[in-house]
Structures are given as structure tokens and as C-alpha cells.
C-alpha atoms as a PDB file:
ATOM      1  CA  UNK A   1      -6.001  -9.518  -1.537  1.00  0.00           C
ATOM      2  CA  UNK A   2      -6.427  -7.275   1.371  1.00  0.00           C
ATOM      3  CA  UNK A   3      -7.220  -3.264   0.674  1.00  0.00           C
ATOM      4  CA  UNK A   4      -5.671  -0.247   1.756  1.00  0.00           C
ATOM      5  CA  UNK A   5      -6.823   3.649   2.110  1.00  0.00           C
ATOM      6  CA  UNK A   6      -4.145   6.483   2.255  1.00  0.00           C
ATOM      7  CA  UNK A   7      -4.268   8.278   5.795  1.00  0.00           C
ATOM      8  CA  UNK A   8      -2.635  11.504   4.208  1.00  0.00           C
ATOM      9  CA  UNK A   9      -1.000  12.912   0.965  1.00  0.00           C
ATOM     10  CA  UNK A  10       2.338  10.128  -0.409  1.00  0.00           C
ATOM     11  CA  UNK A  11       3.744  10.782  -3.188  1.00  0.00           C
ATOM     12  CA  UNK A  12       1.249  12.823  -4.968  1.00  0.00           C
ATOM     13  CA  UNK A  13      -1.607  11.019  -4.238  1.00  0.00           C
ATOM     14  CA  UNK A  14      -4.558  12.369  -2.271  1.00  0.00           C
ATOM     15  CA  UNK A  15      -5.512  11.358   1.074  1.00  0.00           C
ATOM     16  CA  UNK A  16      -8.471   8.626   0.490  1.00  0.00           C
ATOM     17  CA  UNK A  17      -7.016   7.210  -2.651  1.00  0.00           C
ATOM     18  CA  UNK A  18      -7.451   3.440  -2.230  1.00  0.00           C
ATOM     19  CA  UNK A  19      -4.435   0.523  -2.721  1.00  0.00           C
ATOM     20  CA  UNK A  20      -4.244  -2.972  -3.391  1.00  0.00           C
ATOM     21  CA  UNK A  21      -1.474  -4.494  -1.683  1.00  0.00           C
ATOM     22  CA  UNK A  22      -0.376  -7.166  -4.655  1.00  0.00           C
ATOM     23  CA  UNK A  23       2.789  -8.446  -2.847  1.00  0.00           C
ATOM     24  CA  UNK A  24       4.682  -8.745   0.399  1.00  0.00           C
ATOM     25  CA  UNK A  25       8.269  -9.538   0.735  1.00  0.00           C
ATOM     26  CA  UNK A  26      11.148  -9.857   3.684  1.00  0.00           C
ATOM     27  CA  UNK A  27      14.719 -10.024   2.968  1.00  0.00           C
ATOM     28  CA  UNK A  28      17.309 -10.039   5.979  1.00  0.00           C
ATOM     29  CA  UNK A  29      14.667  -8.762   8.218  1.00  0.00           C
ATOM     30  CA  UNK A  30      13.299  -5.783   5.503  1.00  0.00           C
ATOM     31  CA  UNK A  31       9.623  -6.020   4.747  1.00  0.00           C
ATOM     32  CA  UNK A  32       8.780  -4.628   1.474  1.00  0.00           C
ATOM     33  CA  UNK A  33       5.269  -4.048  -0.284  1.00  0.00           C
ATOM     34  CA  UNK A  34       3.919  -3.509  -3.699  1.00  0.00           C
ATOM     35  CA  UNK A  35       0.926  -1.746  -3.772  1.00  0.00           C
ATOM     36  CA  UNK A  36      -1.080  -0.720  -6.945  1.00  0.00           C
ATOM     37  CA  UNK A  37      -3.908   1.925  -7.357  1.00  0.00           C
ATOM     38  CA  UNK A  38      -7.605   1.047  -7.531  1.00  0.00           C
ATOM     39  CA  UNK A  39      -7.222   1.181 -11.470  1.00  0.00           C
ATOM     40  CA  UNK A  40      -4.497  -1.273 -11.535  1.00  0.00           C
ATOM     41  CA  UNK A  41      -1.994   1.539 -13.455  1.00  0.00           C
ATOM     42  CA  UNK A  42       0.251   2.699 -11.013  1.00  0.00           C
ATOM     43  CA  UNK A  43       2.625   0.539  -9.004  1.00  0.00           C
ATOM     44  CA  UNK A  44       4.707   1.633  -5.741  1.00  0.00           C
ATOM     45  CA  UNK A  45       6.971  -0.168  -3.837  1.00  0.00           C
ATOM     46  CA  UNK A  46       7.195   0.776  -0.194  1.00  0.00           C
ATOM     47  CA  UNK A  47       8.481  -0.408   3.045  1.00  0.00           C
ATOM     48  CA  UNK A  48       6.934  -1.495   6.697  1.00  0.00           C
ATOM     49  CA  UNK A  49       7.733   1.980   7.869  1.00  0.00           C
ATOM     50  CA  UNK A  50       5.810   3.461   5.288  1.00  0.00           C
ATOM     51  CA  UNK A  51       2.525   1.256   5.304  1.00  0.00           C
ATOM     52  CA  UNK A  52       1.733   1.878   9.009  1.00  0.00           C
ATOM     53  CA  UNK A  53       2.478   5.347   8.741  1.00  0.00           C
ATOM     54  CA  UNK A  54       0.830   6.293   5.725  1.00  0.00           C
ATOM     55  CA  UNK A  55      -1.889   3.908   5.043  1.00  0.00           C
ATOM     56  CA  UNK A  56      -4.910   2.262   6.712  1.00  0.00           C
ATOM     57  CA  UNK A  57      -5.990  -1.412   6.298  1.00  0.00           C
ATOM     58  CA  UNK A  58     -10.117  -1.403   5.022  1.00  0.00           C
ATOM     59  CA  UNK A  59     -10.854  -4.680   3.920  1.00  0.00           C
ATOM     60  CA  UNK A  60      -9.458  -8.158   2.361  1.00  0.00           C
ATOM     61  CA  UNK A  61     -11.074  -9.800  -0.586  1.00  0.00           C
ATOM     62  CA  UNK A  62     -11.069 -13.229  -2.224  1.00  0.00           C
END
């Protein structure tokens, strides 16, 4: 499962706030990812665009 930070503020959540990226997807050439929150509560869904602009990769874990 690989970890991301926030860069800057997205959709109400501060700039640090960490991510785990729980799934990846590509239809017709559209990348889409789920992330959740450190706590596991919160779930966005957010494209390619979005990911490299707005968050960081830390680490990945097993």
C-alpha cells in the first residue's frame, strides 16, 4: 500500500494530512484513485491530474 502526504489545502483538508492510496483504476485511458485518510474514515476519489498536483508520494508498505 504505498502512502501519500498532501502538498497544499484539497478539499478541506490541511496541507500535511497523510493518504492511503487503497485503489487504482484506468478506464479508456482515465486513471482514477481512491484514497482514504490516515484513520481509515474518509474516502476520496480523485484523478491522475489531481494526485501529482496535489499530493506527494512518502512511502509504500507491506
Amino acid at each position: 500500500m504505498k502512502v501519500y502526504k498532501l502538498k497544499k489545502k484539497f478539499r478541506d483538508y490541511k496541507r500535511g494530512t497523510q493518504f492511503y492510496l487503497i485503489a487504482e483504476s484506468e478506464y479508456i485511458g482515465v486513471k482514477e484513485f481512491v484514497l482514504r485518510t490516515e484513520d481509515l474514515t474518509v474516502r476520496i476519489s480523485i484523478n491522475e491530474r489531481e494526485l501529482s498536483e496535489h499530493f506527494s508520494f512518502i512511502r509504500e508498505i507491506y
